[in-house]
N, C-alpha and C. Protein backbone atom coordinates (compact mmCIF):
# COMPACT_ATOMS: atom_id res chain seq x y z
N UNK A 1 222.27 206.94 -55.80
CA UNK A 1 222.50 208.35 -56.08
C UNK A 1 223.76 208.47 -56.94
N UNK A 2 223.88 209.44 -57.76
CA UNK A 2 225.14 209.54 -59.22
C UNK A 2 225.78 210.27 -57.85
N UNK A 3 226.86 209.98 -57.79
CA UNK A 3 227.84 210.93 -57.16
C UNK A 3 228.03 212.25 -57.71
N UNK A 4 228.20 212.62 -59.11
CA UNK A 4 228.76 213.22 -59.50
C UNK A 4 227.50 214.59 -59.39
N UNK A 5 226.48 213.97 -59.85
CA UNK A 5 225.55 214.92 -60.51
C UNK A 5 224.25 214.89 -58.72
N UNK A 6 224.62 214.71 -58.17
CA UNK A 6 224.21 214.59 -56.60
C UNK A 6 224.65 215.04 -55.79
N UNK A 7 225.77 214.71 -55.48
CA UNK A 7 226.71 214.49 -54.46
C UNK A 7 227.55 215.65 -54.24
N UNK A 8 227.81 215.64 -53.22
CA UNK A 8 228.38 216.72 -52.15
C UNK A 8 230.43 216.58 -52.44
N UNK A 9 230.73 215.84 -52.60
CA UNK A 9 232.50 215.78 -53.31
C UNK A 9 232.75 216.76 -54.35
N UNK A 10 233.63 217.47 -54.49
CA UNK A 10 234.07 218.26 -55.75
C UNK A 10 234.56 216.84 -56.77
N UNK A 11 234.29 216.46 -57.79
CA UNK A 11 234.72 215.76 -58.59
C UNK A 11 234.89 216.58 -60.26
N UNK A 12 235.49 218.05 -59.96
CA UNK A 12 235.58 217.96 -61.60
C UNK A 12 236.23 218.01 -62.66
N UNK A 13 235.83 217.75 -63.61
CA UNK A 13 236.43 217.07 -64.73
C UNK A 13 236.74 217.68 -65.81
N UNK A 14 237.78 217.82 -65.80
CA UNK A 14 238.96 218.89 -66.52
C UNK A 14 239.16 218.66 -67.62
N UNK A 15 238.56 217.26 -67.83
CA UNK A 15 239.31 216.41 -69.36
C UNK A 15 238.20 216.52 -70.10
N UNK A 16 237.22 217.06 -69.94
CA UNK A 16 235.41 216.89 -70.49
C UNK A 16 235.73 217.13 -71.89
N UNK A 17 236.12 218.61 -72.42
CA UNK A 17 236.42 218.50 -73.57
C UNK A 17 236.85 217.50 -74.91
N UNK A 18 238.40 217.64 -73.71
CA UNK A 18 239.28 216.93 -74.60
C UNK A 18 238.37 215.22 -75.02
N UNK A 19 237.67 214.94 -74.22
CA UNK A 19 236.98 213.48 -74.34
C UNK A 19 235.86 213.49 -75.39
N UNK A 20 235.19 214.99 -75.00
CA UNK A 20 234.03 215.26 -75.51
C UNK A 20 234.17 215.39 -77.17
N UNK A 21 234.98 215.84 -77.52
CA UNK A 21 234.70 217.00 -78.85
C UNK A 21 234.66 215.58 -80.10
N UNK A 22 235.94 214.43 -79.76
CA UNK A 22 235.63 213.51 -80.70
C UNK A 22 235.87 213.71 -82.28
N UNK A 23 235.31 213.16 -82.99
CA UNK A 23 234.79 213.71 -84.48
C UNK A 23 234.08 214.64 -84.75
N UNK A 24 233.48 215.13 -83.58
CA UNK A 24 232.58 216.54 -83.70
C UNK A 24 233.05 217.93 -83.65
N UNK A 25 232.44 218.57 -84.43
CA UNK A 25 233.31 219.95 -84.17
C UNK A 25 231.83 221.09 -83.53
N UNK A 26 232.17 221.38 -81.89
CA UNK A 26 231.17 221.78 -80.99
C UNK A 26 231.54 223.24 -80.76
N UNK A 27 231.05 223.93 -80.58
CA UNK A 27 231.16 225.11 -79.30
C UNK A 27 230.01 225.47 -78.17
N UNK A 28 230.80 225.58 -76.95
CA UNK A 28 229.86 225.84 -75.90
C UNK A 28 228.84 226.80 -76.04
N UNK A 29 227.76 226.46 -75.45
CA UNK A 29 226.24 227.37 -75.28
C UNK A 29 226.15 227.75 -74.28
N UNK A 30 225.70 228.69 -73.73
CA UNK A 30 225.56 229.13 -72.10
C UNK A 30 224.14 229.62 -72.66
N UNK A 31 223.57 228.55 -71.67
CA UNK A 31 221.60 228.89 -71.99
C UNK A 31 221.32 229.56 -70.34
N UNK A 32 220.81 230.86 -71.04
CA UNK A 32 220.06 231.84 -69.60
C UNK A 32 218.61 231.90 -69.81
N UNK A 33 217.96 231.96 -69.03
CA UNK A 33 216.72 232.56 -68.69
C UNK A 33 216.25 234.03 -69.02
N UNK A 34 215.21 233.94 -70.64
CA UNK A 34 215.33 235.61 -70.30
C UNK A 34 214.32 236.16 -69.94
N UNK A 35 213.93 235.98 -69.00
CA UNK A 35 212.90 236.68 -68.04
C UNK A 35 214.01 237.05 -66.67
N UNK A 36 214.44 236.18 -66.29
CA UNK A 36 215.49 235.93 -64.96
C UNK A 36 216.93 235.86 -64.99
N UNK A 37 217.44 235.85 -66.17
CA UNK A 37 218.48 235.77 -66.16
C UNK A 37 219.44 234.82 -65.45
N UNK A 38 219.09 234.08 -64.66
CA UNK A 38 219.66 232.53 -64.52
C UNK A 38 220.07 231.51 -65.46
N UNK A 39 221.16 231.22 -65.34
CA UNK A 39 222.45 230.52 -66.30
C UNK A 39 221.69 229.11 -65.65
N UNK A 40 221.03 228.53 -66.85
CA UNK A 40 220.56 226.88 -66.84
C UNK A 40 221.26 226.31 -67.06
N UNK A 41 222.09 226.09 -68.04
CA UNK A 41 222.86 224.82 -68.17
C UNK A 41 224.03 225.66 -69.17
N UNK A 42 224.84 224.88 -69.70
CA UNK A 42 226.18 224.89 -70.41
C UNK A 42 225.96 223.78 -71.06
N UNK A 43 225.81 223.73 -72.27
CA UNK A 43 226.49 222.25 -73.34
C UNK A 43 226.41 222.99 -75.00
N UNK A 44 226.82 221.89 -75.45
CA UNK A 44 227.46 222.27 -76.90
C UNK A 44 226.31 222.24 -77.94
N UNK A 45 226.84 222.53 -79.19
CA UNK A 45 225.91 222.41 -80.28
C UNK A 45 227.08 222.29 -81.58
N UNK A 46 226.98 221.22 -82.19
CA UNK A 46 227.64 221.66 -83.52
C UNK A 46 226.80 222.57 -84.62
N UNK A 47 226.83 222.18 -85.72
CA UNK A 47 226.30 223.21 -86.95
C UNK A 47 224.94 222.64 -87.21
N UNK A 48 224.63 220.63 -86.94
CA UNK A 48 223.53 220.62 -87.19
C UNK A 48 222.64 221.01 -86.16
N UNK A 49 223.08 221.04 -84.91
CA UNK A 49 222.06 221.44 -83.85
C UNK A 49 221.82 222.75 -83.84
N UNK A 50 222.52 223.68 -84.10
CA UNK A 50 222.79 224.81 -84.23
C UNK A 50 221.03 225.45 -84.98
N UNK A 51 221.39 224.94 -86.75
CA UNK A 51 220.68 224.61 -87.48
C UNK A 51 219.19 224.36 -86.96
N UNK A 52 219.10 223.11 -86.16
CA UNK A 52 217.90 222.69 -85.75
C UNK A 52 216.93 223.75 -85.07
N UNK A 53 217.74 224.21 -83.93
CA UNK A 53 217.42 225.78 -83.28
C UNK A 53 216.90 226.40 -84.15
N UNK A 54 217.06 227.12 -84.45
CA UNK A 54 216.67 228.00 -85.24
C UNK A 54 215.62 227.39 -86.28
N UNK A 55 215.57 226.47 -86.62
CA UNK A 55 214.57 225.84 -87.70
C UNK A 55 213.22 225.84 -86.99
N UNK A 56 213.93 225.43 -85.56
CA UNK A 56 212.20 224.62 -84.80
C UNK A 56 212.00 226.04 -83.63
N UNK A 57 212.88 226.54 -83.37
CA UNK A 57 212.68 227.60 -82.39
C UNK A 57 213.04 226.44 -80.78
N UNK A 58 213.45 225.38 -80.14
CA UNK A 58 213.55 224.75 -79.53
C UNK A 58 214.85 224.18 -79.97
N UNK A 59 215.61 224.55 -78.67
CA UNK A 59 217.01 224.53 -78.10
C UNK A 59 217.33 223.08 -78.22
N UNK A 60 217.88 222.82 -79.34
CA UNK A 60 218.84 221.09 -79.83
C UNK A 60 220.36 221.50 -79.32
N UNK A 61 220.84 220.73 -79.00
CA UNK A 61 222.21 220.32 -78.57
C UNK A 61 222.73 219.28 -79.27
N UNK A 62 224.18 219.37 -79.23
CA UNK A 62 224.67 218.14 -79.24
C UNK A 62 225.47 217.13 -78.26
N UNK A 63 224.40 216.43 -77.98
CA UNK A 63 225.13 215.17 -76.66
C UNK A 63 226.51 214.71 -76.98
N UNK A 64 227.68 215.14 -75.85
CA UNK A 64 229.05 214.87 -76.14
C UNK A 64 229.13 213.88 -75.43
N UNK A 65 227.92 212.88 -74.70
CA UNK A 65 227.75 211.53 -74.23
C UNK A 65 227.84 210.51 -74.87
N UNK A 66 226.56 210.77 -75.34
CA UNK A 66 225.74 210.06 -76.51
C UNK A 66 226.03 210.29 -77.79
N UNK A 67 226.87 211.39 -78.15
CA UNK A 67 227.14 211.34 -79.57
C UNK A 67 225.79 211.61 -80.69
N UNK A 68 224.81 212.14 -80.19
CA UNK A 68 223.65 212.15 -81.21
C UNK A 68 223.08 213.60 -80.83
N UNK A 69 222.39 214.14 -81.84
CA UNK A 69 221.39 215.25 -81.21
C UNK A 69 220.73 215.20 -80.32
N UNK A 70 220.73 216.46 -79.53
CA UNK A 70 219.62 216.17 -78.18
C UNK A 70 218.38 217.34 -78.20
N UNK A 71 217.61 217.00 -78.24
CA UNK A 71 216.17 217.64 -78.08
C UNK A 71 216.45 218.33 -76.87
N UNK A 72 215.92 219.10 -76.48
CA UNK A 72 216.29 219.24 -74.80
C UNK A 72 214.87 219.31 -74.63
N UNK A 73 214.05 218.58 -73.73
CA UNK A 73 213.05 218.57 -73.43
C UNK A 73 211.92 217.41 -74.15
N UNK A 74 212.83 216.73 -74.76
CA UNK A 74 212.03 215.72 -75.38
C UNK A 74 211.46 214.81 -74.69
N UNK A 75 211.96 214.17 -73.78
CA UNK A 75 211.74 213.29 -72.92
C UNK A 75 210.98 214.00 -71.64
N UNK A 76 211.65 214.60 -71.39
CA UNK A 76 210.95 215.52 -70.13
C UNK A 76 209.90 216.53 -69.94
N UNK A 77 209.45 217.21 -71.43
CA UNK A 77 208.70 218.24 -71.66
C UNK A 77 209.58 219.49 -71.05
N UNK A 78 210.46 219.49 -70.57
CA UNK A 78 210.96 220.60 -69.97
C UNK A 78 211.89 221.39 -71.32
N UNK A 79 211.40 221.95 -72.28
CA UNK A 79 211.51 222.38 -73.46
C UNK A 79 212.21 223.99 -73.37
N UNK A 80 213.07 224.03 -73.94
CA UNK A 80 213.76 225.45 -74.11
C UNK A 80 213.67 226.08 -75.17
N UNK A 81 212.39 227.35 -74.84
CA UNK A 81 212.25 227.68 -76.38
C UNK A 81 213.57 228.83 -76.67
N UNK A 82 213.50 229.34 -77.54
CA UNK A 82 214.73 230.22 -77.95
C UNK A 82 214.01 231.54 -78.08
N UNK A 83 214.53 232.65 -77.54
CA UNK A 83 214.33 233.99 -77.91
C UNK A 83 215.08 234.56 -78.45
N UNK A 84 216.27 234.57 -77.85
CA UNK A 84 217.52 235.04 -78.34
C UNK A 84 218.73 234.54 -78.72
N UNK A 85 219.45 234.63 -79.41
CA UNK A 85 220.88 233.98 -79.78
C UNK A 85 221.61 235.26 -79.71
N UNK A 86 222.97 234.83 -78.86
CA UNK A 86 224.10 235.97 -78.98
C UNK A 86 225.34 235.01 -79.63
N UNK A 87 226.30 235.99 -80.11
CA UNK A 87 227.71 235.13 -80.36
C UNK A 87 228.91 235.95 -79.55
N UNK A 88 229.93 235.52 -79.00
CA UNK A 88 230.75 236.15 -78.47
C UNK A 88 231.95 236.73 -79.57
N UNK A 89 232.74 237.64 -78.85
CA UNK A 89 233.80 238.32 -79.87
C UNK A 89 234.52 237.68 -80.81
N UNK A 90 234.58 236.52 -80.24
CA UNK A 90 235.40 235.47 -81.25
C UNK A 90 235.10 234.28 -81.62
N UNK A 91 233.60 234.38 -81.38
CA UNK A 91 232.56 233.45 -82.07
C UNK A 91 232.70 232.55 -82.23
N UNK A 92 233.15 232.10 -80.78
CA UNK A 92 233.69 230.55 -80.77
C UNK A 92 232.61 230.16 -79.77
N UNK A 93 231.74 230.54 -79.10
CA UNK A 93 230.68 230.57 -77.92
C UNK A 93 229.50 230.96 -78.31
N UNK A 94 228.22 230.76 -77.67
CA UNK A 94 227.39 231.09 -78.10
C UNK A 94 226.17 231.26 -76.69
N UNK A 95 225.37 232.21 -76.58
CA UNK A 95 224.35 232.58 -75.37
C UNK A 95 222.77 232.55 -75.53
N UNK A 96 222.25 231.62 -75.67
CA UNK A 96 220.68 231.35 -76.08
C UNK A 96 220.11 231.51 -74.45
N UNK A 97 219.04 233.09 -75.24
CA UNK A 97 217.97 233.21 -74.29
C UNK A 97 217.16 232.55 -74.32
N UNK A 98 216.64 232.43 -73.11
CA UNK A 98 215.29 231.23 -73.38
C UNK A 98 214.04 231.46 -72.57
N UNK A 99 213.30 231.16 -72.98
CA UNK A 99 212.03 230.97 -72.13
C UNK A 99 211.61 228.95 -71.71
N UNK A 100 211.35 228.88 -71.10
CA UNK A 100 211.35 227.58 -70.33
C UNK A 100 210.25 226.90 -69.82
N UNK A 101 209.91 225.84 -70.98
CA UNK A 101 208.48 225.09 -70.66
C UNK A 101 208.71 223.65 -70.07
N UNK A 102 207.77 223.37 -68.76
CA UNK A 102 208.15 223.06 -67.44
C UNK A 102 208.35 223.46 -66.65
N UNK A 103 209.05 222.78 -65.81
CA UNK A 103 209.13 222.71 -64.22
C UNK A 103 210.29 223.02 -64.31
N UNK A 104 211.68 222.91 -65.25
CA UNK A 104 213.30 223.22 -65.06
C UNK A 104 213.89 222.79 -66.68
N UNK A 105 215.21 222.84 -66.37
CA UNK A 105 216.25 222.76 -67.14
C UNK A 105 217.00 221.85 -66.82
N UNK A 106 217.13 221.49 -65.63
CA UNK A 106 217.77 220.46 -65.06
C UNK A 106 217.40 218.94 -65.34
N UNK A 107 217.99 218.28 -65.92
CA UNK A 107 217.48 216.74 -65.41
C UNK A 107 217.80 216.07 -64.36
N UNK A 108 218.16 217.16 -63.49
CA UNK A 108 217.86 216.30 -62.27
C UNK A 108 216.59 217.00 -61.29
N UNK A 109 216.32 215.59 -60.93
CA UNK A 109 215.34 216.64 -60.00
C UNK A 109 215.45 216.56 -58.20
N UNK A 110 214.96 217.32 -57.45
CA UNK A 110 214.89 217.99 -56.14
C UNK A 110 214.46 216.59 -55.48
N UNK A 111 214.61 216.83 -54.38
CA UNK A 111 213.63 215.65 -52.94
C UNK A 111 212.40 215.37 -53.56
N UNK A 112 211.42 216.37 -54.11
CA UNK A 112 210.17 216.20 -54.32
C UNK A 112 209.93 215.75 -55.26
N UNK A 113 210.73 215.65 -56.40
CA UNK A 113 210.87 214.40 -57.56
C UNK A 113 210.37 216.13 -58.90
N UNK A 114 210.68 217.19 -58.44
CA UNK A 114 210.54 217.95 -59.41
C UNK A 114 212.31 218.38 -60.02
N UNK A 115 211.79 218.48 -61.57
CA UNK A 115 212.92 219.31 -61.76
C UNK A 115 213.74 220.34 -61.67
N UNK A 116 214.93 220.55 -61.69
CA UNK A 116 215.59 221.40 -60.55
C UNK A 116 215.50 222.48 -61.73
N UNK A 117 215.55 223.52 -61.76
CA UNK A 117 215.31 225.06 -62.86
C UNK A 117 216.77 225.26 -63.21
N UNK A 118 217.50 225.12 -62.66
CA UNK A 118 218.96 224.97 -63.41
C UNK A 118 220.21 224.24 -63.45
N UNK A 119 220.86 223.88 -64.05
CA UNK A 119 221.96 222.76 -63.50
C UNK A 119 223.44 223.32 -62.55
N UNK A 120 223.08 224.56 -62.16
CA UNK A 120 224.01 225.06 -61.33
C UNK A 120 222.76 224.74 -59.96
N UNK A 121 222.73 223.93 -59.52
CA UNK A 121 222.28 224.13 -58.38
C UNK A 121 222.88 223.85 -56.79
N UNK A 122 224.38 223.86 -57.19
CA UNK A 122 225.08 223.53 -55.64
C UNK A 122 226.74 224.82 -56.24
N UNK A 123 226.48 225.35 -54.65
CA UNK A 123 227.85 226.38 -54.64
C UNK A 123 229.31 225.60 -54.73
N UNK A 124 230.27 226.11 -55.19
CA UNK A 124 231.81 225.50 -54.76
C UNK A 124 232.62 226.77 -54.42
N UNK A 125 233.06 226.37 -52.77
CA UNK A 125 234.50 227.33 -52.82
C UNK A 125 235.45 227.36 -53.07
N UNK A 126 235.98 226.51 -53.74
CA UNK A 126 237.10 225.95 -53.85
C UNK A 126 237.64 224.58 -53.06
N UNK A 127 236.96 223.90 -52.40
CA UNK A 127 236.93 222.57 -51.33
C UNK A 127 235.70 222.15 -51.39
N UNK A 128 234.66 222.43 -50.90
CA UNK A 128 233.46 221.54 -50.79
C UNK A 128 232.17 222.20 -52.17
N UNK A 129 231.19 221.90 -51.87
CA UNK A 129 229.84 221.61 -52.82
C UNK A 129 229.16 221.92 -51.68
N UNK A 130 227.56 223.02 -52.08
CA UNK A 130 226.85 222.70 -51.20
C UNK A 130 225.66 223.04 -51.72
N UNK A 131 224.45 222.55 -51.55
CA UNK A 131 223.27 222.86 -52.51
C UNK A 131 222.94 224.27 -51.90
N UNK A 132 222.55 225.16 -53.25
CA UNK A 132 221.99 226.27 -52.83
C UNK A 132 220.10 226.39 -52.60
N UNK A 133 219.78 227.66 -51.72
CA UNK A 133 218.90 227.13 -50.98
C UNK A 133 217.70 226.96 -51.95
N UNK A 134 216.80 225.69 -51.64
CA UNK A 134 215.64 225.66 -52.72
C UNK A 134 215.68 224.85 -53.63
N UNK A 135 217.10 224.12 -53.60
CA UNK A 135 217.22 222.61 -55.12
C UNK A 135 217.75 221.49 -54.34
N UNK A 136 217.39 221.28 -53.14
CA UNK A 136 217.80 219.81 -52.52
C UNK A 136 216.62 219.30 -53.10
């Protein structure tokens, strides 16, 4: 089991950015659901992913892992189409509505080996982690 992306410890990681950004020049995405309005995931996009979006209508990222474009749903079929794009006041952020083909957004998946529908799927109070109900 990944500790991090599993596991019940608060482990987080403050330095993500600063590690992440690299040679790349990114700004955060906050991808919601727009039927439901549930916040799926958070990750970046530079200008070519950006680009890609909008070309293909299916939500590209850029992996601050891997360093390469990311399909989102390539591997998984769990595909984020795009409805909407917002920009924030100082257009340093960005909010893609989505509609969502599959089972989730998450690459991780539940007990039952399905994917979890968003990558917020455990609470923090400030001390512990705890899965919220329905994504163990």
């Amino acid at each position: 089991m990944n500790q991090i992306e599993e596991g019940l410890k608060p482990e987080l990681d403050f330095a993500k950015l600063a590690r992440s950004a690299g040679s790349q020049s990114v700004i955060p995405v906050v991808v919601q659901d727009a039927e439901s309005r549930e916040v799926l995931i958070l990750a970046f996009v530079n200008e070519a992913a950006l680009a890609r979006t909008f070309e293909t209508r299916i939500v590209t990222f850029w992996s601050t892992t891997r360093n390469e474009l990311w399909i989102k749903g390539e591997t998984s079929g769990n595909r984020l189409h795009l409805v909407e794009a917002r920009v924030n006041c100082e257009q340093n952020s960005l909010l893609f509505l989505v509609r969502v083909e599959g089972s989730g957004a998450c690459h991780t998946r539940k007990s039952d080996g399905k994917y979890r529908a968003s990558c917020f799927y455990r609470t923090y109070d400030g001390t512990t982690l705890a899965h919220r109900p329905g994504t163990n």
